[in-house]
N, C-alpha and C. Protein backbone atom coordinates (compact mmCIF):
# COMPACT_ATOMS: atom_id res chain seq x y z
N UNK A 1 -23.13 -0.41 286.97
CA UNK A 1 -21.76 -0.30 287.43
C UNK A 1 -21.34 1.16 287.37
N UNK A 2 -20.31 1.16 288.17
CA UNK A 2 -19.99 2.95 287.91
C UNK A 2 -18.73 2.65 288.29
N UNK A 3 -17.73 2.16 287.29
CA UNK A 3 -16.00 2.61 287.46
C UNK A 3 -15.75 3.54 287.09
N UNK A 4 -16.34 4.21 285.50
CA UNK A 4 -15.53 5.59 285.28
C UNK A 4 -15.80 6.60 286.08
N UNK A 5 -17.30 6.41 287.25
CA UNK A 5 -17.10 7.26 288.35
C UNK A 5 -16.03 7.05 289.38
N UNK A 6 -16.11 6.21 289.95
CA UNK A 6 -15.22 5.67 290.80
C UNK A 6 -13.42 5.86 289.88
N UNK A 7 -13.17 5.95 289.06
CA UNK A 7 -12.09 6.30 288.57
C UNK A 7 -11.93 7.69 289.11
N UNK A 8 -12.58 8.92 288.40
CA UNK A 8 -12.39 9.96 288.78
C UNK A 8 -12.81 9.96 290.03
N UNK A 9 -13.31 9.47 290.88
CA UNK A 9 -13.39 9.81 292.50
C UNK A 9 -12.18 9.77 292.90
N UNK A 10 -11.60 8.82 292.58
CA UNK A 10 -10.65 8.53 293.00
C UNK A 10 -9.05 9.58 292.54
N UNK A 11 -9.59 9.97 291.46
CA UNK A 11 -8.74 11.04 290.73
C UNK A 11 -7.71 10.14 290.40
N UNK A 12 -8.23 9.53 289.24
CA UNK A 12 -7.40 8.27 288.59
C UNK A 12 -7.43 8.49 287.11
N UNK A 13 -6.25 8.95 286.61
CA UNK A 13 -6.57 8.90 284.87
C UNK A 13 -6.23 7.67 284.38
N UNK A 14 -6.61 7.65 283.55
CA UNK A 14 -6.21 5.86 282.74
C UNK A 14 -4.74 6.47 281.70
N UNK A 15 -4.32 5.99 281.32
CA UNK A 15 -3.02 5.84 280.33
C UNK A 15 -3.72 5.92 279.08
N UNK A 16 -3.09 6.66 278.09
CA UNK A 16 -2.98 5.78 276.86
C UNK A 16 -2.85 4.19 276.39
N UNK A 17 -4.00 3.98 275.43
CA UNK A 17 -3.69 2.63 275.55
C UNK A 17 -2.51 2.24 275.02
N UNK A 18 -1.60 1.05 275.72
CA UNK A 18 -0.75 0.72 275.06
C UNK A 18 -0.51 0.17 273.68
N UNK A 19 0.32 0.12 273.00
CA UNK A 19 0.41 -0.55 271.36
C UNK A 19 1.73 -1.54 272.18
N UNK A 20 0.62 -2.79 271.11
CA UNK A 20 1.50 -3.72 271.62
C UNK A 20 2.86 -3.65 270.40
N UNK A 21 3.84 -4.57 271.16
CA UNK A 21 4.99 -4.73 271.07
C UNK A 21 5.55 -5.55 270.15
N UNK A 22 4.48 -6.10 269.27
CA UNK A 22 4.68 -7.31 268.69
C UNK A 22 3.45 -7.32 267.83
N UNK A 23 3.35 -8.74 267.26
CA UNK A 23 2.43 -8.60 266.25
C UNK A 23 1.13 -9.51 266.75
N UNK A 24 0.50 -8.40 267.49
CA UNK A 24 -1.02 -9.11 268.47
C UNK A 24 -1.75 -8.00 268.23
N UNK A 25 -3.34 -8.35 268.82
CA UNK A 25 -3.88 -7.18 269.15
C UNK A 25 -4.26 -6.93 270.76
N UNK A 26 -4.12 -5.85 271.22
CA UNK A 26 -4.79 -5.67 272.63
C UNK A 26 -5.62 -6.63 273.16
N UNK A 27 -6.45 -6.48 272.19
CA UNK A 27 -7.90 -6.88 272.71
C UNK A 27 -8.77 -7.62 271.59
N UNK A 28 -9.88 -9.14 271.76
CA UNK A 28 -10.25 -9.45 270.90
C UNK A 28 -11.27 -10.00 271.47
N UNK A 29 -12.45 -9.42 270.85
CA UNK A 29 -13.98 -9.94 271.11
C UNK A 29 -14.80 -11.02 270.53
N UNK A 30 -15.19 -11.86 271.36
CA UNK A 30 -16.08 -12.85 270.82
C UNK A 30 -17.21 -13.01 271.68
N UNK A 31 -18.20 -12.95 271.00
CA UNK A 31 -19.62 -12.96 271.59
C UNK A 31 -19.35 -11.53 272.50
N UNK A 32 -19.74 -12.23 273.84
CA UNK A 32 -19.72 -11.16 274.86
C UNK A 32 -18.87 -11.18 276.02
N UNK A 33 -18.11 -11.90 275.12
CA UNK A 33 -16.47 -11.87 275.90
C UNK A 33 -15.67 -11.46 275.40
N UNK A 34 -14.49 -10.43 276.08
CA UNK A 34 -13.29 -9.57 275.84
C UNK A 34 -11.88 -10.11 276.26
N UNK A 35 -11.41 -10.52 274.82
CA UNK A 35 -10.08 -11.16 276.10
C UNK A 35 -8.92 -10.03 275.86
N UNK A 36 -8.43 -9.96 276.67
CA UNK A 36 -7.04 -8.57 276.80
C UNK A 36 -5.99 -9.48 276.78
N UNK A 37 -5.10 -9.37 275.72
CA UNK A 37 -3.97 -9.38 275.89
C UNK A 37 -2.89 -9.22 277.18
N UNK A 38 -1.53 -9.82 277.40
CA UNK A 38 -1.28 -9.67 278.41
C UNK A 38 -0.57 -8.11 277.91
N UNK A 39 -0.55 -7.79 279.33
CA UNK A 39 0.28 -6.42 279.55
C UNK A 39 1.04 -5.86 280.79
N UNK A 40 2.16 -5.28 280.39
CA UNK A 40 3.06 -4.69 281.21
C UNK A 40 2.83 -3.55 281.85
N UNK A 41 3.69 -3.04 282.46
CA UNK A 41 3.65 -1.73 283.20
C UNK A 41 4.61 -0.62 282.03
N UNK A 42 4.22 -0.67 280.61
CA UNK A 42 4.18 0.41 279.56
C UNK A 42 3.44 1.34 279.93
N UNK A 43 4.39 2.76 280.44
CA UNK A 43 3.29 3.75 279.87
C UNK A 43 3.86 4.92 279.43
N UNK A 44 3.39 5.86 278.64
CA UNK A 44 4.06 6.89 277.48
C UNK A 44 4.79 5.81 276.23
N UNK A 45 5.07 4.83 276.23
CA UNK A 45 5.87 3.79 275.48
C UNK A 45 7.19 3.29 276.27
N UNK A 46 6.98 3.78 277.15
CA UNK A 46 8.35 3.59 278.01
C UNK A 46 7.97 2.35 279.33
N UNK A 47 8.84 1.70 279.52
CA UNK A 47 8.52 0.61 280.94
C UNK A 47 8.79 1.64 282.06
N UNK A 48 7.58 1.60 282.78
CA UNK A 48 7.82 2.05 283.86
C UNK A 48 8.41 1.73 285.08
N UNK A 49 8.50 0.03 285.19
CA UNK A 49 9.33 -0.44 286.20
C UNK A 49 9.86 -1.57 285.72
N UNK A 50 11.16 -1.86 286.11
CA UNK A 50 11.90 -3.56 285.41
C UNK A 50 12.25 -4.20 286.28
N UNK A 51 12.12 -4.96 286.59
CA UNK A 51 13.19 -6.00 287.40
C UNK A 51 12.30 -6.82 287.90
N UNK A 52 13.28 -7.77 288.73
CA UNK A 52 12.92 -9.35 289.29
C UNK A 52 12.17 -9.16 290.84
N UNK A 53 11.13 -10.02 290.92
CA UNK A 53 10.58 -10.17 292.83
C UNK A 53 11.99 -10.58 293.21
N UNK A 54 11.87 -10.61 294.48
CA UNK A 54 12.66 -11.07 294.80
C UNK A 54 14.14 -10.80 295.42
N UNK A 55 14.45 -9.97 294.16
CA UNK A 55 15.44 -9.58 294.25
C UNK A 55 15.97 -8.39 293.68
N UNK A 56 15.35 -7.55 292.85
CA UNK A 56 15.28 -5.77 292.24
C UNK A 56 13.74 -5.33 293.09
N UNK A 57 12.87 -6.20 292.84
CA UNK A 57 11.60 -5.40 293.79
C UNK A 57 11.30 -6.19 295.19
N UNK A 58 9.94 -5.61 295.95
CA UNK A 58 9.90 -5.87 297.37
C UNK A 58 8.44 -6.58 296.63
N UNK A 59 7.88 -6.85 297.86
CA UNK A 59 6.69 -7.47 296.99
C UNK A 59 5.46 -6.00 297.15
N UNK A 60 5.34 -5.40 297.75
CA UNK A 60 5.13 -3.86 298.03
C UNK A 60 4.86 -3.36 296.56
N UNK A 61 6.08 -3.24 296.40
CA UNK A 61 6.82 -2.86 294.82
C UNK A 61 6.28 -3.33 293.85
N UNK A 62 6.24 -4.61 293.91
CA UNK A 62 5.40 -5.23 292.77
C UNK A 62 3.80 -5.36 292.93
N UNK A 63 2.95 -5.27 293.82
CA UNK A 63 1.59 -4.99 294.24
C UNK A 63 1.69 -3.44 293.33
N UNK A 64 1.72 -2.57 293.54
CA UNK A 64 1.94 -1.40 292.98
C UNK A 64 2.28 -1.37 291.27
N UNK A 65 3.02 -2.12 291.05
CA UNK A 65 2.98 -2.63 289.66
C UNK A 65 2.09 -3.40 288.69
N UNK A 66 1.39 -4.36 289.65
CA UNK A 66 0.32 -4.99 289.41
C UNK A 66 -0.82 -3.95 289.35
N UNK A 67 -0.94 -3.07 289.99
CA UNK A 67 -2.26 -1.39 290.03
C UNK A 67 -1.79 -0.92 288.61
N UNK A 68 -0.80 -0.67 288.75
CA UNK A 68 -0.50 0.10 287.17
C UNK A 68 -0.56 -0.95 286.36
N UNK A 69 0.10 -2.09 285.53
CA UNK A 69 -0.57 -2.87 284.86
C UNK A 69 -2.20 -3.04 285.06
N UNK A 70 -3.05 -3.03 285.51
CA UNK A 70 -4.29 -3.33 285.64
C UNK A 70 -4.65 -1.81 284.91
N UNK A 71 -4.02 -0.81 285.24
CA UNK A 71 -4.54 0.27 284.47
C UNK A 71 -4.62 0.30 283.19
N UNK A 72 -3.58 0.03 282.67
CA UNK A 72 -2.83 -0.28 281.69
C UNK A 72 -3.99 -1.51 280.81
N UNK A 73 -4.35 -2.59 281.28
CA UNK A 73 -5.32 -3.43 280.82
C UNK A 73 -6.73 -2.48 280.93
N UNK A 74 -7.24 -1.81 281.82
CA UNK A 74 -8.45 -1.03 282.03
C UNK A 74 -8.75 -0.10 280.59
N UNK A 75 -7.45 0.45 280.39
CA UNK A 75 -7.32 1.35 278.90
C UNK A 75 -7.27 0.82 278.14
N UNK A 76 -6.92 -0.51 277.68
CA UNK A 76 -7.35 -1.18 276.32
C UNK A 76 -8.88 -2.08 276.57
N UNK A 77 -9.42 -2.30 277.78
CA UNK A 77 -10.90 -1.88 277.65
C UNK A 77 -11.42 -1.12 277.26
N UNK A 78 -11.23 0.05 278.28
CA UNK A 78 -12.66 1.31 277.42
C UNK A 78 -12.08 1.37 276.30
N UNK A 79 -10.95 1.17 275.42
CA UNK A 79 -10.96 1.40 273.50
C UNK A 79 -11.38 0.68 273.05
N UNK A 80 -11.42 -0.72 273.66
CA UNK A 80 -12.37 -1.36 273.18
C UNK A 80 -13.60 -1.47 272.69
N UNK A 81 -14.15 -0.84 273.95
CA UNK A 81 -15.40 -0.57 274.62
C UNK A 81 -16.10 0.70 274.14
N UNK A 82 -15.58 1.28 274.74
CA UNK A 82 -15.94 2.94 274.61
C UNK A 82 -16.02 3.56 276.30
N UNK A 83 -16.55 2.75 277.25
CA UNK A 83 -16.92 3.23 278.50
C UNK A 83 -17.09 2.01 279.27
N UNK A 84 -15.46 1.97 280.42
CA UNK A 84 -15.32 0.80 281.03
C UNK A 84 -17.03 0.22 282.06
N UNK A 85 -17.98 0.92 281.68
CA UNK A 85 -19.09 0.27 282.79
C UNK A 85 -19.70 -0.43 281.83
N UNK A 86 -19.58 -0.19 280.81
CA UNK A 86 -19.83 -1.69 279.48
C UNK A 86 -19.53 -3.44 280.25
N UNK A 87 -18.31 -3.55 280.97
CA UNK A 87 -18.26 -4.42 281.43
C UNK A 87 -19.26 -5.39 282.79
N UNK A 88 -19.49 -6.29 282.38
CA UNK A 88 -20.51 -7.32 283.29
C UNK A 88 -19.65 -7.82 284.30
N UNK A 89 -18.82 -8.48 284.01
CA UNK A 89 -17.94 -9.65 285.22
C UNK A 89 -16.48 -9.11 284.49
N UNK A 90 -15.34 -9.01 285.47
CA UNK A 90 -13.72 -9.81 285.54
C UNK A 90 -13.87 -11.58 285.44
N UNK A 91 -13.70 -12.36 284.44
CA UNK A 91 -14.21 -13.53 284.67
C UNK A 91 -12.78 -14.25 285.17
N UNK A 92 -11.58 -14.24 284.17
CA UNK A 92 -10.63 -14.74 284.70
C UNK A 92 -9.26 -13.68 284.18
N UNK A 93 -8.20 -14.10 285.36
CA UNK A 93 -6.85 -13.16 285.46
C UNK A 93 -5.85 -14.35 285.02
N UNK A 94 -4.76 -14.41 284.66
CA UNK A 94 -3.69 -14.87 284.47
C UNK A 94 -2.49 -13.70 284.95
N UNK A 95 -2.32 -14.12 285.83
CA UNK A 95 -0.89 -13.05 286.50
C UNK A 95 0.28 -13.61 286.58
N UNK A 96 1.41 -13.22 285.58
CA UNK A 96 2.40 -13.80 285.76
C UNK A 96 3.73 -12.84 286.02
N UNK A 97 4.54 -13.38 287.08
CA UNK A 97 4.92 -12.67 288.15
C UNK A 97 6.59 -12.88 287.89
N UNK A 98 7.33 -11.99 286.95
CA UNK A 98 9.35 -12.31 286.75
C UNK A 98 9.89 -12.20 287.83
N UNK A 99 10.13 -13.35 288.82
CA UNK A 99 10.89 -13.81 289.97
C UNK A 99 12.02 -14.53 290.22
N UNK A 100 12.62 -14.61 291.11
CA UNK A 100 13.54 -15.39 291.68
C UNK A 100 13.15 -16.83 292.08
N UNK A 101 13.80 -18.04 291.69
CA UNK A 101 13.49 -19.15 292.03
C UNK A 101 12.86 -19.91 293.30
N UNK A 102 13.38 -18.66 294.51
CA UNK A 102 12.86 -18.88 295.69
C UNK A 102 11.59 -17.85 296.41
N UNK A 103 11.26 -17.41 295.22
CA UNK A 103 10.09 -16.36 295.15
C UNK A 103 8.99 -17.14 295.45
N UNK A 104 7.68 -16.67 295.99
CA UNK A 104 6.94 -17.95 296.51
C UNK A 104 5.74 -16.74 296.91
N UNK A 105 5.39 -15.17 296.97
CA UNK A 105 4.63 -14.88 297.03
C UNK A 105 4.05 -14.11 295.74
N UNK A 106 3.78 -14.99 294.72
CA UNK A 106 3.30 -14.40 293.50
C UNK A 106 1.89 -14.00 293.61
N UNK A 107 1.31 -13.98 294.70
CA UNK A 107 -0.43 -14.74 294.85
C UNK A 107 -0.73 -12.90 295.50
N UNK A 108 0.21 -12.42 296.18
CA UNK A 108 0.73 -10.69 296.92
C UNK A 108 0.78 -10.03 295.34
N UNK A 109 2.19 -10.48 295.09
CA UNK A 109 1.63 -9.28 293.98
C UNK A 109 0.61 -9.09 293.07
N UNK A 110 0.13 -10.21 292.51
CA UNK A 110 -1.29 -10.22 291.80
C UNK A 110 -2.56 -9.39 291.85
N UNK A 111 -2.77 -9.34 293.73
CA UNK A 111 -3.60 -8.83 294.45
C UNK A 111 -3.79 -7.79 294.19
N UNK A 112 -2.11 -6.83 294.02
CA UNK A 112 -2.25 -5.65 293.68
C UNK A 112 -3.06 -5.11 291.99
N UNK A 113 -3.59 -6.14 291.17
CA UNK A 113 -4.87 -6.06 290.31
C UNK A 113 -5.96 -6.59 291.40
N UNK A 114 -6.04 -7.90 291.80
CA UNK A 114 -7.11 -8.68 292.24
C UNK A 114 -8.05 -7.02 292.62
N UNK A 115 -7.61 -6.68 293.70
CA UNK A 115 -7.92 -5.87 294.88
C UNK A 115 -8.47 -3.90 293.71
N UNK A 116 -7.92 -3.98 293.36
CA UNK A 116 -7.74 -2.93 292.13
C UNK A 116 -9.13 -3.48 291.62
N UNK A 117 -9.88 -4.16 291.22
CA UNK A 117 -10.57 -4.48 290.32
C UNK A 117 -11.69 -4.61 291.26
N UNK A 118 -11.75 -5.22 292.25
CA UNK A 118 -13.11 -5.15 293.31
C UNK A 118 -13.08 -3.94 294.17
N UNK A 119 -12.16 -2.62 293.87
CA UNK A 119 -11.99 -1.34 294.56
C UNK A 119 -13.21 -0.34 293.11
N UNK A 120 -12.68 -1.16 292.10
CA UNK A 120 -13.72 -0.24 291.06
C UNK A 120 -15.27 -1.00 290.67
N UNK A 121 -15.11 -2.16 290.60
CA UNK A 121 -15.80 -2.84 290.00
C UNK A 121 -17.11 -3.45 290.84
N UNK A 122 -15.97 -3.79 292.56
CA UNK A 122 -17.03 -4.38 293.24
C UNK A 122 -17.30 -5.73 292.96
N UNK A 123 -18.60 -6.50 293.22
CA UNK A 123 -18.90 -7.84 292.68
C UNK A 123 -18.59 -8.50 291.27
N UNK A 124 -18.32 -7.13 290.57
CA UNK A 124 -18.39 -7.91 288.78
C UNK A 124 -16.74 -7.68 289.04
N UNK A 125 -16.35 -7.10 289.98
CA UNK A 125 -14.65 -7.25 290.01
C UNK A 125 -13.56 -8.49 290.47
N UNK A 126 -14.83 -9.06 290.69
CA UNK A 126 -14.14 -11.03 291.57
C UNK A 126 -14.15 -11.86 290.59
N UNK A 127 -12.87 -12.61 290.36
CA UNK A 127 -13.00 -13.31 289.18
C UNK A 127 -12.07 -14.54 289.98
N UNK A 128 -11.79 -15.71 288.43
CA UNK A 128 -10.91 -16.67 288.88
C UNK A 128 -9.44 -16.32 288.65
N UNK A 129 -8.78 -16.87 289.11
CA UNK A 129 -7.60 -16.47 288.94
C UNK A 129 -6.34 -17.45 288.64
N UNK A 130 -5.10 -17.21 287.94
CA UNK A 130 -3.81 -17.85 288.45
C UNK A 130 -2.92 -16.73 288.89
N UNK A 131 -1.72 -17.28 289.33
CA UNK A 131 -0.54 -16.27 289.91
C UNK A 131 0.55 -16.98 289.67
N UNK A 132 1.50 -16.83 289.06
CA UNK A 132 2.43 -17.54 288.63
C UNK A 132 3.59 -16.90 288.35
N UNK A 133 5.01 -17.31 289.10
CA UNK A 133 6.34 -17.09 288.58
C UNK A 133 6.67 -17.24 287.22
N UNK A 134 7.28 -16.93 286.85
CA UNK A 134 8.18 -16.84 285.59
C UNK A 134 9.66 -16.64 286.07
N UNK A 135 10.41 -17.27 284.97
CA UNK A 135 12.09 -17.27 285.12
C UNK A 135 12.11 -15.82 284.10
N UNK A 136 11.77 -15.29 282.91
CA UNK A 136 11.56 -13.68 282.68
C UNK A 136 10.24 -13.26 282.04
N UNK A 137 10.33 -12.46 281.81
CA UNK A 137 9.08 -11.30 281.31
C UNK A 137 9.45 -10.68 280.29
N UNK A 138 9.18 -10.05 278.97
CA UNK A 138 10.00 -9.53 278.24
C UNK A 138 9.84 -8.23 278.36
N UNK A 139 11.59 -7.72 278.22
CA UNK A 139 12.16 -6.57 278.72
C UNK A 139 12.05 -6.48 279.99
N UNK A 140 12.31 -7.23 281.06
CA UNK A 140 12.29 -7.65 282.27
C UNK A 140 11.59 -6.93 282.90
N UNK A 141 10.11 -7.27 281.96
CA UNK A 141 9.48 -6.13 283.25
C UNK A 141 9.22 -7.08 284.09
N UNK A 142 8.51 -6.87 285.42
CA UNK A 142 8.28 -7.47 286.66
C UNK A 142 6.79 -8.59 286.77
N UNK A 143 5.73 -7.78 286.27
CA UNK A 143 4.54 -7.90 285.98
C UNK A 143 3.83 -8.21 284.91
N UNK A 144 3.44 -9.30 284.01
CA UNK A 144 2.18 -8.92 283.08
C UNK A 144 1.29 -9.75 283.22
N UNK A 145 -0.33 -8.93 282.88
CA UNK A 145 -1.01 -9.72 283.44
C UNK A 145 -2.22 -9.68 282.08
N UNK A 146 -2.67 -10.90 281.58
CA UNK A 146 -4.24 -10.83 280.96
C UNK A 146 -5.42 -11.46 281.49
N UNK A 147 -6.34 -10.76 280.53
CA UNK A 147 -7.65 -11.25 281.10
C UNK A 147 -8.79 -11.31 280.31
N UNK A 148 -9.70 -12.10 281.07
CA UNK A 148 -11.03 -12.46 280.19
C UNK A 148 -11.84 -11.79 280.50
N UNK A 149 -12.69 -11.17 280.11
CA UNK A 149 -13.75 -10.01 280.64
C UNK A 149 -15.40 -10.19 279.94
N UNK A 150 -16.55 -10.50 280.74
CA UNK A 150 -17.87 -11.18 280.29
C UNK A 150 -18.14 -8.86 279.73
N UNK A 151 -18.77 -8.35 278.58
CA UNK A 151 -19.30 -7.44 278.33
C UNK A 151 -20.25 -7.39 278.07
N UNK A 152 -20.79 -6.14 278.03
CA UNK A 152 -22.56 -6.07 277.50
C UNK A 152 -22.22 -5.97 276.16
């Protein structure tokens, strides 16, 4: 695999990893699976974007949010890790999406990881997935998303 090439090709820095917010950890390994915590669009410690689909964002808006959250998850990999090409498969996503009741394209913003992850990853970047509304998110962010990850 070669993401941390494809990172810098791309001229992509990763974030600091986030510290979670609460009393979890990022990230927790068993066998040769990595599961990530869910995560927001935190970065410096600060939310970078808040609000509802729907109706504060476009779905544009939130695809773009979903890239930065995925970053955001990518960086509490490699600390995990040490060097995100450690990873084998994206096995499964849970994307859950703070919308409006008549919100109905949660499956769009998601993408904006889905698509993010087979732009670096390629084949080990296709996984299963959900996409799912929420009535909120805490600290209204827009986006958080976790995941299961197969490692060497």
């Amino acid at each position: 695999m070669e993401a941390e090439r494809k990172l810098t090709d791309l001229g992509l820095v990763l974030p600091e990893q986030p510290k979670p917010v609460a009393n979890y950890l990022p990230t927790v390994r068993i066998g040769n699976l990595l599961y990530v915590s869910g995560h927001g669009p935190y970065n410096d410690g600060h939310i970078k974007t808040a609000g509802k689909l729907g109706r504060d964002l476009t779905v544009e808006e939130g695809y773009q949010v979903a890239r930065n959250v995925t970053m955001n998850c990518l960086a509490s990999i490699r600390a995990a890790l040490g060097d995100l090409d450690k990873v084998k498969q994206f096995v499964k996503l849970l994307g859950m999406v703070n919308c409006t009741e008549d919100f109905t394209e949660q499956p769009r913003v998601i993408n904006g990881c889905s698509d993010f992850l087979v732009e670096l990853f390629g084949e080990s970047g296709k996984h299963a997935r959900s996409a799912v509304g929420m009535q909120a998110l805490p600290f209204n962010i827009p986006v958080e998303i976790e995941m299961i990850v197969e490692v060497e």
